[in-house]
C-alpha atoms as a PDB file:
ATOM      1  CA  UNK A   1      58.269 130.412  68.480  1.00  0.00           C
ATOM      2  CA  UNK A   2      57.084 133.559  70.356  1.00  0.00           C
ATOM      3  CA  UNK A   3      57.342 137.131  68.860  1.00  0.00           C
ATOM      4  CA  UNK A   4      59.468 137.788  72.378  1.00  0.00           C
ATOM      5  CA  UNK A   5      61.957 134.295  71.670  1.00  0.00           C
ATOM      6  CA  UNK A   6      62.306 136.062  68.001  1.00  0.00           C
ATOM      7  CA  UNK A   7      63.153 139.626  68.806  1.00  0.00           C
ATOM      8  CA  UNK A   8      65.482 137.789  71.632  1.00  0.00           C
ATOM      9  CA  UNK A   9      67.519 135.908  68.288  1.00  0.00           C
ATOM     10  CA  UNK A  10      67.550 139.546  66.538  1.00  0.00           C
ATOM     11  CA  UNK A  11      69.419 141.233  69.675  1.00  0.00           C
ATOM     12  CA  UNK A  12      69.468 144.566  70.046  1.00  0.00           C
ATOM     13  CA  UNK A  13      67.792 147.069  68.209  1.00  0.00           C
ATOM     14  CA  UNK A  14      68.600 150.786  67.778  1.00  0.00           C
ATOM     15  CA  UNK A  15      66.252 153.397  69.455  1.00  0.00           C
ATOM     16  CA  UNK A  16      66.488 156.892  67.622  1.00  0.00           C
ATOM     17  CA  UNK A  17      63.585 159.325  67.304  1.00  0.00           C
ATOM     18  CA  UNK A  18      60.613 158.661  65.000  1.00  0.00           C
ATOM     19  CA  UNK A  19      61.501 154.830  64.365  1.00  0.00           C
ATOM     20  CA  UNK A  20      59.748 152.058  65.389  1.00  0.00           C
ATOM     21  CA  UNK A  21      61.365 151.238  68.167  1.00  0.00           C
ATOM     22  CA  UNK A  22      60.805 154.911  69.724  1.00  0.00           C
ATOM     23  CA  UNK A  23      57.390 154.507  69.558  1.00  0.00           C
ATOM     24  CA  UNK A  24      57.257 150.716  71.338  1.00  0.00           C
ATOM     25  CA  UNK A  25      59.644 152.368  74.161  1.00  0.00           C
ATOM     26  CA  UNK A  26      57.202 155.352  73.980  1.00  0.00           C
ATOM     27  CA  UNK A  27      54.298 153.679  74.465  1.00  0.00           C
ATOM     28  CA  UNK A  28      55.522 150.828  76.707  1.00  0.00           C
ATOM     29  CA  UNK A  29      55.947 153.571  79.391  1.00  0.00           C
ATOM     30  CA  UNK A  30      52.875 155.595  78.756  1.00  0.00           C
ATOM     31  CA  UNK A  31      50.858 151.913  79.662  1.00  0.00           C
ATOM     32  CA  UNK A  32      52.710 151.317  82.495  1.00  0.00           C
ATOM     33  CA  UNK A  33      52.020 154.959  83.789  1.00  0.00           C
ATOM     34  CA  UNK A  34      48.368 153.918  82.677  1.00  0.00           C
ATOM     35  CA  UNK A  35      48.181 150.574  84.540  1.00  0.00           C
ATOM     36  CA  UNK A  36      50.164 152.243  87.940  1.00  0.00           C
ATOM     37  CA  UNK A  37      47.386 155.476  87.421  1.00  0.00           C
ATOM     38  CA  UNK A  38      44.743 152.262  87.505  1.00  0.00           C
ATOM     39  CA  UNK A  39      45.875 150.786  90.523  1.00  0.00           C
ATOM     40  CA  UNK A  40      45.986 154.014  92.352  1.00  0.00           C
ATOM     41  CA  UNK A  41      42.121 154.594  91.360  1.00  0.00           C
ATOM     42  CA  UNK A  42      41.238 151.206  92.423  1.00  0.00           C
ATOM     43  CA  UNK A  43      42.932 151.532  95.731  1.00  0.00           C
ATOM     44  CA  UNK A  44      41.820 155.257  96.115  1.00  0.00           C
ATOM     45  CA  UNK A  45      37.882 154.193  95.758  1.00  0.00           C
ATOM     46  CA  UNK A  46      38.604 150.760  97.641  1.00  0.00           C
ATOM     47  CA  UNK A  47      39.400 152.951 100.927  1.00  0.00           C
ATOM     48  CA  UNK A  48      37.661 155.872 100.308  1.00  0.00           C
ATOM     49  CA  UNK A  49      33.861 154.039  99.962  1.00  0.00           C
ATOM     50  CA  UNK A  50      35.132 151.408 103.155  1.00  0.00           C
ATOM     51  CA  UNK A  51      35.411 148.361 100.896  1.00  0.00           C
ATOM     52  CA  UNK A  52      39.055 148.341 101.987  1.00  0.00           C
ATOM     53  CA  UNK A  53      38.070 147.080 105.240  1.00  0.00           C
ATOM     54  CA  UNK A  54      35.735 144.405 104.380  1.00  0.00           C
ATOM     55  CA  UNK A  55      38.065 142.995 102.070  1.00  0.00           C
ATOM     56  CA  UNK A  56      41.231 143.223 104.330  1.00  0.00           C
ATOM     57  CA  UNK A  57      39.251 141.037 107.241  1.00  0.00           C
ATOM     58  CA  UNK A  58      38.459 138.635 104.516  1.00  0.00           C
ATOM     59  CA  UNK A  59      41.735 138.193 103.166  1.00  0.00           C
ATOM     60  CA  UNK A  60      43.339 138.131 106.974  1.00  0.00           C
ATOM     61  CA  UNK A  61      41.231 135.910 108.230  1.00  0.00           C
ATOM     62  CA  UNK A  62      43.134 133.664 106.444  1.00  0.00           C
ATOM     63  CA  UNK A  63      47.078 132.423 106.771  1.00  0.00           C
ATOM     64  CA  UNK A  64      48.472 135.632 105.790  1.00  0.00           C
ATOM     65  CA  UNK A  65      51.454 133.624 103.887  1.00  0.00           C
ATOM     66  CA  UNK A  66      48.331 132.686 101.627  1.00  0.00           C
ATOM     67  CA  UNK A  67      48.549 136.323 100.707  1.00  0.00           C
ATOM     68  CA  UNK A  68      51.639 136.493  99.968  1.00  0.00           C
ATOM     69  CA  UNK A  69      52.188 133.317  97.724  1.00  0.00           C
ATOM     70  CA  UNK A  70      48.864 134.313  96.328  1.00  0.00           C
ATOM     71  CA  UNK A  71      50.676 137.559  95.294  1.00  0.00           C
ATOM     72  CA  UNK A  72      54.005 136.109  93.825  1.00  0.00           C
ATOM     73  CA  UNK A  73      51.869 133.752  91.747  1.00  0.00           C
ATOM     74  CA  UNK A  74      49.702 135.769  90.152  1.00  0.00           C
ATOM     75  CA  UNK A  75      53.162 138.908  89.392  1.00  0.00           C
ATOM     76  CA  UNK A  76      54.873 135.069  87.824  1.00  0.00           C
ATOM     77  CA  UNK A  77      51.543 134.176  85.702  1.00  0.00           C
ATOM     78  CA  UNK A  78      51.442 138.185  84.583  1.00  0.00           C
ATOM     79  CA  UNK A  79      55.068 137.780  83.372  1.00  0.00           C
ATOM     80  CA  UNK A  80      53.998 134.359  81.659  1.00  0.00           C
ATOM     81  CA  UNK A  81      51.335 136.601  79.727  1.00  0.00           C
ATOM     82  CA  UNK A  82      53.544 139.077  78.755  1.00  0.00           C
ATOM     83  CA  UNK A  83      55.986 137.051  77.686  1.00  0.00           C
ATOM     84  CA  UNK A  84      53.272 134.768  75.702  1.00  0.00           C
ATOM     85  CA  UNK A  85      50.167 135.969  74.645  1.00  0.00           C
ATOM     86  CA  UNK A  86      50.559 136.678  71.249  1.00  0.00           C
ATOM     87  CA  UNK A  87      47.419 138.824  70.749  1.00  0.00           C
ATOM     88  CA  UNK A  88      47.396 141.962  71.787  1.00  0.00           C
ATOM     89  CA  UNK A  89      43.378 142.303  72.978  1.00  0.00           C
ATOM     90  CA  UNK A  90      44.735 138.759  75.207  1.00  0.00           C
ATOM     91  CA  UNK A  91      47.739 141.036  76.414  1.00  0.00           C
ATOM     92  CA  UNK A  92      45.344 144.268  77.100  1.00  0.00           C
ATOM     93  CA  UNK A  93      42.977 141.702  79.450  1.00  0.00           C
ATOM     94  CA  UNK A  94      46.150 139.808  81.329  1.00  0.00           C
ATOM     95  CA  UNK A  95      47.322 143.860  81.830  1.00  0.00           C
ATOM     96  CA  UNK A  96      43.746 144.898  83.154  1.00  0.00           C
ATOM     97  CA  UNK A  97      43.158 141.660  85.206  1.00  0.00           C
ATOM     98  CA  UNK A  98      46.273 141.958  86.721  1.00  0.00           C
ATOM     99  CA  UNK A  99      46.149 145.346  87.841  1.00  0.00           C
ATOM    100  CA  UNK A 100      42.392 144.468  89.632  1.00  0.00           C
ATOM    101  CA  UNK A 101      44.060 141.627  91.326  1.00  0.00           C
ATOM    102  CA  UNK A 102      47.054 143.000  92.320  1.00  0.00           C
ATOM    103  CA  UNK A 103      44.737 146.190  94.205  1.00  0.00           C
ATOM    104  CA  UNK A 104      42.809 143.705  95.752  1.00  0.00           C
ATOM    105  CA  UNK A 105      45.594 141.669  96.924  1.00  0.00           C
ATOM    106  CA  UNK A 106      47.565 144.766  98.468  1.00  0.00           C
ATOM    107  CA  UNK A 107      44.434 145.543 100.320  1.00  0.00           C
ATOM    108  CA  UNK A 108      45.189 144.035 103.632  1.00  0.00           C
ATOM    109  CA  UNK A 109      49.147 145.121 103.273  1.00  0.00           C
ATOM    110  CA  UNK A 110      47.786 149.169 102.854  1.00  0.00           C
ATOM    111  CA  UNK A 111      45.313 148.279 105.013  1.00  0.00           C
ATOM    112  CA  UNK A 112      48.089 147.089 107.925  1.00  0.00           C
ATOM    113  CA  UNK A 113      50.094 149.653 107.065  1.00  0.00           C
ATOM    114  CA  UNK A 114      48.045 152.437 107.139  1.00  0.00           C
ATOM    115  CA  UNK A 115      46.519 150.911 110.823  1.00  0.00           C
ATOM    116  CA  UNK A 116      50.224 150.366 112.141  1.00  0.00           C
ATOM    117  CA  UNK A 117      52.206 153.385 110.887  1.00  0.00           C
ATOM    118  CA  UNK A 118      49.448 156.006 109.521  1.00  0.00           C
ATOM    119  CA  UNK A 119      49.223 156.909 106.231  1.00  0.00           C
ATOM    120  CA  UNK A 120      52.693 158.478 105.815  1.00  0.00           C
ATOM    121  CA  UNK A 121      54.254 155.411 105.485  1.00  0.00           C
ATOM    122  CA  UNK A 122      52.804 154.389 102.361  1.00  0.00           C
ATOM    123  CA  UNK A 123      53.485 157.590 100.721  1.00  0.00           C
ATOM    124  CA  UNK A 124      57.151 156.743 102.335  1.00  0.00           C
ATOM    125  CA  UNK A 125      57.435 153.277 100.323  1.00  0.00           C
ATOM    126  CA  UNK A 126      55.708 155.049  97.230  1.00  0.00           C
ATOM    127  CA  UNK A 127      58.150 157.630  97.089  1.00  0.00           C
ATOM    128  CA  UNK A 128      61.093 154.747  97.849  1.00  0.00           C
ATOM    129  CA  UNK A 129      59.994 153.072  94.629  1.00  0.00           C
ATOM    130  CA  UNK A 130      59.988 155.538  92.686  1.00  0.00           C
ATOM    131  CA  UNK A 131      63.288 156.527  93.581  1.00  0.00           C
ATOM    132  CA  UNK A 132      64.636 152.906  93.195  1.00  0.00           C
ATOM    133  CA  UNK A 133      62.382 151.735  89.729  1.00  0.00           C
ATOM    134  CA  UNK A 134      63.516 155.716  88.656  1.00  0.00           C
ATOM    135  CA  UNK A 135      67.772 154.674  88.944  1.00  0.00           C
ATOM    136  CA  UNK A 136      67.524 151.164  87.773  1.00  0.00           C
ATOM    137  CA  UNK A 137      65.680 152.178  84.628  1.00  0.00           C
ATOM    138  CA  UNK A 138      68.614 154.824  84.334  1.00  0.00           C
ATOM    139  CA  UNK A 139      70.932 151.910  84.931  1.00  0.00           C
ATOM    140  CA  UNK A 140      69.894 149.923  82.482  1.00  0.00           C
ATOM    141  CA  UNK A 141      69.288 152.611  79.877  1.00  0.00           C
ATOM    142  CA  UNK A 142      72.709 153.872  80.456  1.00  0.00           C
ATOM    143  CA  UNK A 143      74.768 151.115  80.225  1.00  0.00           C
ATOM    144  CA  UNK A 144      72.430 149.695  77.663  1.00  0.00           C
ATOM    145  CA  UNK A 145      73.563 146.513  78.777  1.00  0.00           C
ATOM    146  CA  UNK A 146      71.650 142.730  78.245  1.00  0.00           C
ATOM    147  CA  UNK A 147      70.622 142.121  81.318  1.00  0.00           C
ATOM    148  CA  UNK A 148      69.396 138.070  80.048  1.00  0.00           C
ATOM    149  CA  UNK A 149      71.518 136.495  82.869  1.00  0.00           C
ATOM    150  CA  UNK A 150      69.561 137.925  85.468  1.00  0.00           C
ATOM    151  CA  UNK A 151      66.673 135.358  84.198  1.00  0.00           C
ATOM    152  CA  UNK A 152      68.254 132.268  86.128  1.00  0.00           C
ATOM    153  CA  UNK A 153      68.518 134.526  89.314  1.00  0.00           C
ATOM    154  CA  UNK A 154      64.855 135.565  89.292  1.00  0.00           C
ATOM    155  CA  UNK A 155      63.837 132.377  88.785  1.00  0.00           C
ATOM    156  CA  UNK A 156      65.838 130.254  91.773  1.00  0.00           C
ATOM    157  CA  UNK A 157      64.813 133.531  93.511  1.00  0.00           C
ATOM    158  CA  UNK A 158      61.018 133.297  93.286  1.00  0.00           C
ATOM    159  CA  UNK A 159      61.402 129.538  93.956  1.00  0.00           C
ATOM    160  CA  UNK A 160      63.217 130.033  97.104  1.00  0.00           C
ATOM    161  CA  UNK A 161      60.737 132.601  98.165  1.00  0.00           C
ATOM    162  CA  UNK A 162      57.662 130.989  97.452  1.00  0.00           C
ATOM    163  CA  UNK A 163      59.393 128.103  98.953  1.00  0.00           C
ATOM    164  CA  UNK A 164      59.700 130.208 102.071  1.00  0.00           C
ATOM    165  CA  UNK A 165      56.907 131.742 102.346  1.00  0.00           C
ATOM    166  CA  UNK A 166      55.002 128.166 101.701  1.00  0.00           C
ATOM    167  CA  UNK A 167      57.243 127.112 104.637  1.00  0.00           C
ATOM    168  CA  UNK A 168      55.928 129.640 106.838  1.00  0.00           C
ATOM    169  CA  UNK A 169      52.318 128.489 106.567  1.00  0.00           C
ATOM    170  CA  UNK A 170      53.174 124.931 107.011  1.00  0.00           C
ATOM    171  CA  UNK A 171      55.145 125.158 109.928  1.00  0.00           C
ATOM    172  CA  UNK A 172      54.236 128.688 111.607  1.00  0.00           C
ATOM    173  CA  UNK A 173      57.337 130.990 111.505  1.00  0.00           C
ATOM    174  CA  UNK A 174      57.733 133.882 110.536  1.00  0.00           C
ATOM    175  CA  UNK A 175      59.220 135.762 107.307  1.00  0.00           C
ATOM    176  CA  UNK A 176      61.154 139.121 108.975  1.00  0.00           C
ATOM    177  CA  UNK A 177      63.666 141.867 108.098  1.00  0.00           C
ATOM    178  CA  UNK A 178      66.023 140.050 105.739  1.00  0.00           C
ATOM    179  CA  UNK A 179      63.422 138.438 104.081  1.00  0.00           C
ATOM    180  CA  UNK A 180      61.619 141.616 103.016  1.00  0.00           C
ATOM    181  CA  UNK A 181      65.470 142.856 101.893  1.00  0.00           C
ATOM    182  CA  UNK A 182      66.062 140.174  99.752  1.00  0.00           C
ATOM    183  CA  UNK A 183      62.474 140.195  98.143  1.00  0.00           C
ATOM    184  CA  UNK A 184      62.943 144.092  97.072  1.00  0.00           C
ATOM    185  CA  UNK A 185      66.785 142.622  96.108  1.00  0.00           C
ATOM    186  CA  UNK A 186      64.959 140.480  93.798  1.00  0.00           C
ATOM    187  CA  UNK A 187      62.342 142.776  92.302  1.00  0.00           C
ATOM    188  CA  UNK A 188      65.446 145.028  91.741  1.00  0.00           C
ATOM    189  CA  UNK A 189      66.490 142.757  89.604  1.00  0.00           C
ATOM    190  CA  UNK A 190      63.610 142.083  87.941  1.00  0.00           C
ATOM    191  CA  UNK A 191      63.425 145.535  87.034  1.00  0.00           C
ATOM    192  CA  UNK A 192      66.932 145.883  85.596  1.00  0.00           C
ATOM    193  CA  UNK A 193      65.723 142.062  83.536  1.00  0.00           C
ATOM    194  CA  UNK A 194      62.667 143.558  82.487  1.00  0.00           C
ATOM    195  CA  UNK A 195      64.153 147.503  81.254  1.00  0.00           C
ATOM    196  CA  UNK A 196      66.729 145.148  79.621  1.00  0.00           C
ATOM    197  CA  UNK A 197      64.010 143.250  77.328  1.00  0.00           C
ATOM    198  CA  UNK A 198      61.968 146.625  76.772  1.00  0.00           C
ATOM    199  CA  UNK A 199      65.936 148.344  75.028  1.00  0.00           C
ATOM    200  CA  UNK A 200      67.132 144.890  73.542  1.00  0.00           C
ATOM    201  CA  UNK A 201      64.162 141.772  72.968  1.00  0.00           C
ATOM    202  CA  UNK A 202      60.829 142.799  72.799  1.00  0.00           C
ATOM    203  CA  UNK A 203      58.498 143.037  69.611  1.00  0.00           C
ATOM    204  CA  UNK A 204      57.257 146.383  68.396  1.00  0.00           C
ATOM    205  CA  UNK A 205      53.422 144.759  68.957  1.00  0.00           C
ATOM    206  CA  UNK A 206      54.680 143.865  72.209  1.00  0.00           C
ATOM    207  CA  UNK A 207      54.491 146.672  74.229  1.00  0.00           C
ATOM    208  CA  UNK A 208      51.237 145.832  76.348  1.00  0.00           C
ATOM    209  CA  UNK A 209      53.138 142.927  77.443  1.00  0.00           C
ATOM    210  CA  UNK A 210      56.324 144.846  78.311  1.00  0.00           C
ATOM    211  CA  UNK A 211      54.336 147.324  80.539  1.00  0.00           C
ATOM    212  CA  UNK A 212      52.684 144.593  82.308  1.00  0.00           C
ATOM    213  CA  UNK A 213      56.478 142.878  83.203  1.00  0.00           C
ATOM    214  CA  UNK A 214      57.404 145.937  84.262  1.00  0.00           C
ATOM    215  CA  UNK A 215      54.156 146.863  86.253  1.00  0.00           C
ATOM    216  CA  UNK A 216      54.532 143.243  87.799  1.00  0.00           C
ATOM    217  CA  UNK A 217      57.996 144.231  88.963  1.00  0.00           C
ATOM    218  CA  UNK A 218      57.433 147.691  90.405  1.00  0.00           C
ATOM    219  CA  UNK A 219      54.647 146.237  92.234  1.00  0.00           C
ATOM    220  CA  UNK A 220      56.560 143.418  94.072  1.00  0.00           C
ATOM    221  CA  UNK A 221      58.981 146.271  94.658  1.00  0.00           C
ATOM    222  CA  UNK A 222      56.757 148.391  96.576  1.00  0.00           C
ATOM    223  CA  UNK A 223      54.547 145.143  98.298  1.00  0.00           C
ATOM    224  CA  UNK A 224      58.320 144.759 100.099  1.00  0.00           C
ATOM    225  CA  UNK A 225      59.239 148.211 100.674  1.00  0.00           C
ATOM    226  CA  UNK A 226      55.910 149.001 102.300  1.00  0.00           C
ATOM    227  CA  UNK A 227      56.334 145.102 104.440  1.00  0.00           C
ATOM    228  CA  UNK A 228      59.821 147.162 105.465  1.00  0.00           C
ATOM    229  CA  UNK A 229      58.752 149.974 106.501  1.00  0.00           C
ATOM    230  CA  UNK A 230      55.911 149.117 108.275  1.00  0.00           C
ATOM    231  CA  UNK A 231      57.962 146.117 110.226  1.00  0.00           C
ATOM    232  CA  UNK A 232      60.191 149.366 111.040  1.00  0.00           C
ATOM    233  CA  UNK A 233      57.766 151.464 112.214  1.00  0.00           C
END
């Protein structure tokens, strides 16, 4: 049994200053403010030394709902890891790996974006997810509620998705408005599932892991609010 199925059995565990569980929240969110500082970097030299282009035409030249399922696997094998990977140098590379991937893969997205809409509208969706990861952590934190049921939801939800989005390759249409709505739905949720875990299931050790679920959920967040706004605009 995993150190996450074990904490799960314990339920919840109190959070005052200076005890153990302080310090996991503490440093849960000072990794996932590492990994988002990371991404930013990546992207920032990615555009800044014209790499961004290159690897925008390669990834477009191909069915762009390739992209996109190549973007919801790789956030559901992150959450996997973090929800797995017992060691924590294993947990430290799925963290790092994923954050490379996932600024390669939103290449073409920031790359649309910025050629559509300038590049106000990607501070726009930054600012949107701030905003929206910013309340549901206080949701969750408030109501200090388990938020375990939401598991089932996320799952038929990424199945339906990837389902879709598979769907869209295979037989050419195309994934609009509502789709894009119900996807930042969804990571919404996963947010409120993850935050949930971080207050009530994970290990101590864990906390590498934690940021990662929650880094994989912020990301999907903003991949969708960005696809919104730029479909507005």
């Amino acid at each position: 049994m995993s150190s996450y199925d074990q904490s799960t059995r314990r339920g919840a565990m109190p959070i005052t200053a200076g005890n153990a569980r302080a310090t996991f929240v503490t440093r849960t969110y000072l990794h996932l403010l590492g990994a988002i500082i990371a991404f930013t970097g990546i992207e920032m030299y990615l555009f800044q030394s014209g790499l961004a282009e290159t690897v925008a035409q390669a990834l477009l030249s191909t069915h762009w709902g390739l992209v996109m399922g190549g973007f919801v696997l790789i956030g559901w094998l992150a959450t996997r890891f973090a929800h797995t990977a017992e060691s924590q140098a294993v947990q430290y590379l799925a963290l790092a790996a994923y954050v490379v991937l996932d600024a390669i893969i939103f290449v073409p997205m920031l790359y649309m974006a910025q050629s559509a809409a300038g590049g106000g509208v990607i501070e726009k969706a930054a600012y949107v997810t701030l905003i929206g990861f910013g309340v549901l952590t206080c949701i969750a934190w408030g109501l200090r509620k388990d938020f375990s049921f939401l598991r089932g939801v996320m799952i038929w939800g990424g199945c339906i998705a990837l389902a879709a989005i598979v769907g869209s390759f295979i037989f050419g249409y195309d994934l609009g408005f509502y789709f894009s709505v119900a996807m930042v739905a969804l990571a919404g949720a996963s947010i409120l599932y993850d935050t949930s875990n971080v207050i009530h299931h994970y290990d101590e050790s864990r906390y590498v892991g934690a940021a990662l679920s929650l880094f994989a959920s912020v990301a999907m967040m903003f991949w969708y609010v960005l696809r919104l706004l730029t479909q507005r605009d």
